[in-house]
Every structure is written in C-alpha cells, then in structure tokens.
Protein backbone atom coordinates (compact mmCIF):
# COMPACT_ATOMS: atom_id res chain seq x y z
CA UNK A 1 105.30 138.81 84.22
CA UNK A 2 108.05 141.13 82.64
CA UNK A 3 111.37 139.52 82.35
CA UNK A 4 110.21 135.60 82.98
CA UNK A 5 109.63 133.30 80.12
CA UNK A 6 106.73 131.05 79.91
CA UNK A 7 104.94 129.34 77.23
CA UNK A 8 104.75 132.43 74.61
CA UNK A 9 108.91 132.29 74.33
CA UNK A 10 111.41 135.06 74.87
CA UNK A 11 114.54 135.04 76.43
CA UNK A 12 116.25 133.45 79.85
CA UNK A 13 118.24 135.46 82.04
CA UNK A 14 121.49 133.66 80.44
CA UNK A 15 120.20 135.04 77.32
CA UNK A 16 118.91 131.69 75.70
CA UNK A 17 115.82 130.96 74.50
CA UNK A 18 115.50 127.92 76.23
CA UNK A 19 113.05 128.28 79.59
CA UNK A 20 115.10 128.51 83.00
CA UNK A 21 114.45 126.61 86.09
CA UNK A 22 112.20 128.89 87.52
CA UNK A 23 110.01 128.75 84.67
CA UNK A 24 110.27 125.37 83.94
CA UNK A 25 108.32 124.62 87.35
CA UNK A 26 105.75 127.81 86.89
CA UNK A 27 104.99 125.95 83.87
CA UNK A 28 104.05 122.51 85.17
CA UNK A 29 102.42 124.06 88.02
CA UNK A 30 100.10 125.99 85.94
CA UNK A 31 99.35 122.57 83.84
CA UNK A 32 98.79 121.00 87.08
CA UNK A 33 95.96 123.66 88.13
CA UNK A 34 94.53 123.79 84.74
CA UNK A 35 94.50 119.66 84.88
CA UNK A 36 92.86 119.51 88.59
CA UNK A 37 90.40 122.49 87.60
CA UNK A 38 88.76 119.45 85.48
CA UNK A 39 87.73 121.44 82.45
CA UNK A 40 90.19 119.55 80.28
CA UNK A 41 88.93 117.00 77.83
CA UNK A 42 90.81 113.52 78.51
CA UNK A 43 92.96 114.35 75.33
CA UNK A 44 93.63 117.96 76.42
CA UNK A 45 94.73 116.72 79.85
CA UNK A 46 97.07 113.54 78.66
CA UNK A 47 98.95 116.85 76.36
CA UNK A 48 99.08 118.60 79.65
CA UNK A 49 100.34 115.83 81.58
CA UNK A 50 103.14 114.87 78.72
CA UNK A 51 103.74 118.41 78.71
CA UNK A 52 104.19 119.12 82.37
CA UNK A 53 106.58 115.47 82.88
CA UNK A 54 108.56 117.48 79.83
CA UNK A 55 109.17 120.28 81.40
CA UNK A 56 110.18 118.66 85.05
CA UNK A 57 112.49 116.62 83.19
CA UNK A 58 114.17 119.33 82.45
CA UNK A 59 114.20 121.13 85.05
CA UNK A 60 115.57 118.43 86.84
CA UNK A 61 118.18 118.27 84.27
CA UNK A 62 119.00 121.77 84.94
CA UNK A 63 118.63 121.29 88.87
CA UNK A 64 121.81 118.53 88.30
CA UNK A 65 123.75 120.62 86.24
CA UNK A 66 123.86 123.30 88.92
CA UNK A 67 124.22 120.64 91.60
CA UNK A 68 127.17 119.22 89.91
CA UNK A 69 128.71 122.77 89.61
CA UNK A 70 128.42 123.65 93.07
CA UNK A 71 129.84 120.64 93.67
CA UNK A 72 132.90 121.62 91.54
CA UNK A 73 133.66 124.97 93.03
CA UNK A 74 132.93 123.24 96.60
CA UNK A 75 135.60 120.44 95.78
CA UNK A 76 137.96 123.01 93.72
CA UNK A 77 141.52 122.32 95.24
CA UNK A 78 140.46 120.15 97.92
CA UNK A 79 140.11 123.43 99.81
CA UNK A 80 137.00 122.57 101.73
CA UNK A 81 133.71 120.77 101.31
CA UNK A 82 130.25 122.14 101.88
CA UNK A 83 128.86 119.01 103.29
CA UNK A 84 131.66 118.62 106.19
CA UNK A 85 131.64 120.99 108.74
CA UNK A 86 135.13 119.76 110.23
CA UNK A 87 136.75 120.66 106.47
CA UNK A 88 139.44 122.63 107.02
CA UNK A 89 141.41 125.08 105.06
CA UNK A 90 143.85 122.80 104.40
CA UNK A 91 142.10 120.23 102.44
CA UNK A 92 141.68 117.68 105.16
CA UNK A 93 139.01 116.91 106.78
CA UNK A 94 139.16 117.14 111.10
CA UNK A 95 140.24 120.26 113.52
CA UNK A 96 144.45 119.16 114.24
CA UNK A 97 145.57 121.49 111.76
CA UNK A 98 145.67 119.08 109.01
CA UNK A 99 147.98 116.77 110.66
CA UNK A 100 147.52 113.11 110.56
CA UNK A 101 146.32 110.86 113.35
C-alpha cells in the first residue's frame, strides 16, 4: 500500500527508516497467516516465528514509548490526570475546589 512500510523498506511517517507501529503488527500478522497456511518448511516457519516475536518486540517497545509520553503530557504540571476523573484543574485530585479535607 502507498505510503506504509513493510518488509521491502522505505520510509515511516516520522521520516525514519525504521518500520512504525502500524507496520510492525501488519508484519507479524502476515507471518502469522503465511505460518498457519502450513506451506512453510519447519526451517522457513522457525525464521517466521523469530521474525514475527522481532517485530512485536518492537512494537511493543514503541507501544511504551508512546505510553510513557502520554503519560508525560497527562502528568505535565500536575494539571490533571487522564486516569482520574475527579482531577481537577488545580492539580488535586477531588471536586472542593482543591481545598484540603
């Protein structure tokens, strides 16, 4: 597909040549297809398998890179947190207006 890098190289998004997320996982899921189609030899599908682990390594790599940035920017100040509904804009968590109890 135009624009997404797979196996054949090219360039991310970010302008890197290393594979994105998203192409990361096409790529293991494609090895996983081509390994449950059953036409591999047992050596073709142990390169498959070492190749697909590979590539979810890194994508989960990259998945807790992002996770740790959002994380950042949710944290940044102590101006709210995503995972706290009753985080207020005052950096504390609980509706009285950031007054303590």
């Amino acid at each position: 597909m135009a624009g997404e890098k797979g196996e054949s190289g090219g360039k991310e998004q970010d302008g890197t040549d290393a594979p994105g997320f998203e192409s990361l996982m096409v790529a293991a899921e494609e090895l996983a297809a081509r390994m449950e189609d059953g036409g591999l030899t047992l050596e073709q599908a142990l390169a498959a398998y070492e190749k697909g682990v590979e590539n979810l390594r890194r994508a989960a790599g990259l998945l807790r890179t992002a996770e740790e940035r959002v994380k950042i920017l949710t944290e940044k100040n102590g101006a709210f947190r995503l995972d706290d509904p009753d985080w207020n804009d005052t950096g504390k968590a609980g509706g009285n207006g950031g007054e303590d109890e």
